[in-house]
Protein backbone atom coordinates (compact mmCIF):
# COMPACT_ATOMS: atom_id res chain seq x y z
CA UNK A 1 -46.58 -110.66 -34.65
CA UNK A 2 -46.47 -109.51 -30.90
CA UNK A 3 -44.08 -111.84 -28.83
CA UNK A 4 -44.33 -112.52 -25.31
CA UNK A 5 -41.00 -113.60 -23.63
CA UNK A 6 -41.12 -114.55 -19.97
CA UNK A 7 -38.30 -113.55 -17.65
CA UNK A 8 -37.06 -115.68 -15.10
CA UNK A 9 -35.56 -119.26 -16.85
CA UNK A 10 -36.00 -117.85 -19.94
CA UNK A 11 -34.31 -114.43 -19.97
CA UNK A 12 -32.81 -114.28 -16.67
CA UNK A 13 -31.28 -117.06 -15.06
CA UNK A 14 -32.36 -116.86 -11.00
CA UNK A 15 -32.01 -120.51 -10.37
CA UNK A 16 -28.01 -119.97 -11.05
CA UNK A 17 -28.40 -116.77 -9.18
CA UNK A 18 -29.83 -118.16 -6.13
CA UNK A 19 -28.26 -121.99 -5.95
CA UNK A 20 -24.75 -120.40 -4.38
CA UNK A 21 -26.52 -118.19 -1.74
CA UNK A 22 -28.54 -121.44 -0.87
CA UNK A 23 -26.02 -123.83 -0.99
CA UNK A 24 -24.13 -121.81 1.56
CA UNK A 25 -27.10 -121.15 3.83
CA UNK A 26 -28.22 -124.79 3.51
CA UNK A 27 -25.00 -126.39 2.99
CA UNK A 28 -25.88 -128.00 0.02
CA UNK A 29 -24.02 -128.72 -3.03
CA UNK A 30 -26.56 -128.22 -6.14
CA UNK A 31 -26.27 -127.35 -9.47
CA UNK A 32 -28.65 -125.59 -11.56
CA UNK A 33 -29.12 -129.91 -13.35
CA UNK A 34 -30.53 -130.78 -9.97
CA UNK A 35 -33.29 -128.67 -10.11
CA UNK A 36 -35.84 -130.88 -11.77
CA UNK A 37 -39.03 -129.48 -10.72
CA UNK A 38 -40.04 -126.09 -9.55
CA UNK A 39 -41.09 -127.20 -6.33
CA UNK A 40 -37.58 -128.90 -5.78
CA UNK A 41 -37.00 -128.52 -1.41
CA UNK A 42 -33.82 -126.81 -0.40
CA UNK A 43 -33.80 -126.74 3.44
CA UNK A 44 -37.19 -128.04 3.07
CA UNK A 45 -38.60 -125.26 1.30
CA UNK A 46 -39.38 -125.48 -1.97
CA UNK A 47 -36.68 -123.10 -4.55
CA UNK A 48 -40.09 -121.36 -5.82
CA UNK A 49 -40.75 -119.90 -2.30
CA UNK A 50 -36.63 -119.18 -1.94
CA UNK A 51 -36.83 -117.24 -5.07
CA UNK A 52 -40.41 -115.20 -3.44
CA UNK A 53 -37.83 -114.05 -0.53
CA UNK A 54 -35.16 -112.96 -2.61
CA UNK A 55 -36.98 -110.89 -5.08
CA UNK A 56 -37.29 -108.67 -2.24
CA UNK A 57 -33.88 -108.26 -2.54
CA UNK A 58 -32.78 -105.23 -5.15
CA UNK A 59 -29.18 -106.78 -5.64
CA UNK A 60 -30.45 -110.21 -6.18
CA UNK A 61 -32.73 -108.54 -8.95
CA UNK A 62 -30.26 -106.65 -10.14
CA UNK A 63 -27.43 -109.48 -10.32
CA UNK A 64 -29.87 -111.83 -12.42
CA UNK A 65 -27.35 -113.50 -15.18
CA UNK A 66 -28.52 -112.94 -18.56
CA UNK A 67 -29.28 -116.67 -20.27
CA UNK A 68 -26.73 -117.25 -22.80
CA UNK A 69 -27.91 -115.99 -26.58
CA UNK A 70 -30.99 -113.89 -25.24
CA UNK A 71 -29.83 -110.71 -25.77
CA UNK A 72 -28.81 -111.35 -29.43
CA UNK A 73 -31.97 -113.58 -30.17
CA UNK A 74 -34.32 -110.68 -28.77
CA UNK A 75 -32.83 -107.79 -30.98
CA UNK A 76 -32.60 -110.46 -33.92
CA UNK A 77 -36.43 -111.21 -33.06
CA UNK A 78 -37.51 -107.27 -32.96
CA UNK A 79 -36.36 -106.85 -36.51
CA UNK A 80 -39.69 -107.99 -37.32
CA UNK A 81 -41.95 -108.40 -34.51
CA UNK A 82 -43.19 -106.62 -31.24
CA UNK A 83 -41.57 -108.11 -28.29
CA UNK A 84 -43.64 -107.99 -24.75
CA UNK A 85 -41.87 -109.20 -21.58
CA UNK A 86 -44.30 -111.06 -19.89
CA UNK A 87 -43.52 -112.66 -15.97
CA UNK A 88 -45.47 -113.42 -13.16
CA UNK A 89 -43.17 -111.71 -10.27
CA UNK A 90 -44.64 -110.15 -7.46
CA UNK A 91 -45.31 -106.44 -8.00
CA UNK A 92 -42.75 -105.14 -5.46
CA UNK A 93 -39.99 -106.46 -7.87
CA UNK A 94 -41.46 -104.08 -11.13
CA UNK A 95 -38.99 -101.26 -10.15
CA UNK A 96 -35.83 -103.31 -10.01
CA UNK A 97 -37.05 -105.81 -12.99
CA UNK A 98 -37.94 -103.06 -15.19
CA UNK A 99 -34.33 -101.58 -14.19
CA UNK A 100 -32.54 -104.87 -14.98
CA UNK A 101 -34.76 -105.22 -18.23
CA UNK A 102 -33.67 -102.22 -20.04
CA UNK A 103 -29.93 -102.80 -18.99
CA UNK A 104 -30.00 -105.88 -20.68
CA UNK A 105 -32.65 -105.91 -23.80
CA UNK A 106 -34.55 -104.14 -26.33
CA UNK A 107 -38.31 -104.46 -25.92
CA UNK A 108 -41.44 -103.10 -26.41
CA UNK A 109 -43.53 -103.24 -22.51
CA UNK A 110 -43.51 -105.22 -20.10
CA UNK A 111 -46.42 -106.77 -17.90
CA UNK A 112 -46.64 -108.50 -14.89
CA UNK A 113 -49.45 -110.99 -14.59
CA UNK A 114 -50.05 -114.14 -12.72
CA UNK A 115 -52.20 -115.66 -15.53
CA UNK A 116 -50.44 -115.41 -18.88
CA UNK A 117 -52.64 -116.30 -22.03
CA UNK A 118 -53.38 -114.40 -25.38
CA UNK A 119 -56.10 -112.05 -23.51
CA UNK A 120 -54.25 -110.92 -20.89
CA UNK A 121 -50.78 -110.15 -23.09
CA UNK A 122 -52.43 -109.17 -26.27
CA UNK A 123 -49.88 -111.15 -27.48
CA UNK A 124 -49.73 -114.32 -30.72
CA UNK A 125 -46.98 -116.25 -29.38
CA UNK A 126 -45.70 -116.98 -25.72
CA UNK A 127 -41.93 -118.29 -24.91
CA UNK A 128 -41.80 -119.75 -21.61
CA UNK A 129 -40.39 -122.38 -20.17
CA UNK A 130 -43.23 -123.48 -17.73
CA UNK A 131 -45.46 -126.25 -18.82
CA UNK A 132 -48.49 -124.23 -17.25
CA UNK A 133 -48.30 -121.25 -18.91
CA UNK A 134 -47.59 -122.58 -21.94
CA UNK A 135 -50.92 -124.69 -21.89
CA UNK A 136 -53.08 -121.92 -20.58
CA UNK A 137 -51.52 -119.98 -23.68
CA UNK A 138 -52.60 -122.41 -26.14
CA UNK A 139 -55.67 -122.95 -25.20
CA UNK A 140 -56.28 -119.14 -25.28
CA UNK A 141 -55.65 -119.58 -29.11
CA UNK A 142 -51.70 -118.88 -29.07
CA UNK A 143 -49.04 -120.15 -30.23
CA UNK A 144 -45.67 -121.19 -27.98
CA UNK A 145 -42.34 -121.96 -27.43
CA UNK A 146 -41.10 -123.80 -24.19
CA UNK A 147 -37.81 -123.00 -23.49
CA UNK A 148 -36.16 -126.13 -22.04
CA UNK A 149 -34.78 -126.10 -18.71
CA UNK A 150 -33.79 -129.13 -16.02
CA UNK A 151 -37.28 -128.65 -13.96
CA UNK A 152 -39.65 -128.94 -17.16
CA UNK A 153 -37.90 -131.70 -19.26
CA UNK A 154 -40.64 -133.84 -17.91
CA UNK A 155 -43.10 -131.28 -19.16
CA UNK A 156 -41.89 -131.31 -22.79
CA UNK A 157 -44.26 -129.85 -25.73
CA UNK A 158 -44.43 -129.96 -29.49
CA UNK A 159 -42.28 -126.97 -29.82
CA UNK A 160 -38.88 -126.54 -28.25
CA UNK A 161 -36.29 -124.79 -27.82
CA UNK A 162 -32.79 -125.65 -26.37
CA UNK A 163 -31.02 -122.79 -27.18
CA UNK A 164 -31.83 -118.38 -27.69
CA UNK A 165 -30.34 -119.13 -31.14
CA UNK A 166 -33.25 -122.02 -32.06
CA UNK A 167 -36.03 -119.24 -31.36
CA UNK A 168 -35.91 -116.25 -33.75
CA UNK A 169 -36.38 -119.12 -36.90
CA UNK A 170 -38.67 -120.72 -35.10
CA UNK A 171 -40.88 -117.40 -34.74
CA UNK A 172 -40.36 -116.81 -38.42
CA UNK A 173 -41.86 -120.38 -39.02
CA UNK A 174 -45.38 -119.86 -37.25
């Protein structure tokens, strides 16, 4: 099967990347739990447009903590499927993301598109961990994964995963 994996939440942990530099801008106190919806205000403005001002940034792209398990889940995953990074990042970001990519994980291409369903990815299986994409997926005729985090618990599907280590089975399973 050809796998699409999204990037940021799911592969890449931003939120924990960007919480300190907003905290200190903001002086807030928040921790990655707090964030319980992606529209969640810091200063007033939601973390989703934050994030849109520091993927400008080429060290904030490049500083992007990998999400504990992901590395060994992917190459445990590519053993015996095709695995397509799929995120919805602005285009200025492809020459830094693709740079951070293949520091960090094995894959097989990489596309950036705001409107992720089986057409668009040529893909059988989407993990992400946004509710939206997830449903557009589906009802494109895939299958998913949604890959809990704090801001969709209140999102939750049939078929989740709390951990990298839950998701290579659960691919073998569809």
């Amino acid at each position: 099967m050809k796998i699409a994996i999204d990037l940021d939440g799911v592969l890449g942990d931003v939120v924990s990347n960007i919480l300190p530099k907003l905290n200190k801008e903001y002086k807030t106190n928040y921790a990655k739990i707090d964030i319980n919806e992606w529209n969640f205000p810091i200063g007033g403005v939601s973390i989703g447009t934050h994030l849109k001002r520091y993927f400008a940034d080429p060290v904030f792209l490049l500083t992007v903590p990998v999400i504990e398990g992901a590395k060994e889940a992917i190459k445990k995953i590519m053993k015996d499927h095709e695995v397509v990074i799929v995120t919805g990042r602005p285009n200025y970001t492809k020459r830094y993301t693709y740079m951070w990519l293949v520091d960090n994980f094995l894959f097989n291409g990489v596309i950036f598109t705001p409107n992720k369903t089986v057409q668009s990815t040529g893909c059988d299986v989407l993990v992400d961990d946004y509710h939206g994409y997830l449903n557009n997926f589906r009802f494109s005729g895939g299958k998913t994964i949604q890959f809990i985090q704090p801001w969709n618990l209140g999102y939750l599907t049939d078929n989740c995963a709390h951990f990298w280590s839950e998701v290579p089975d659960m691919i073998n399973d569809m």
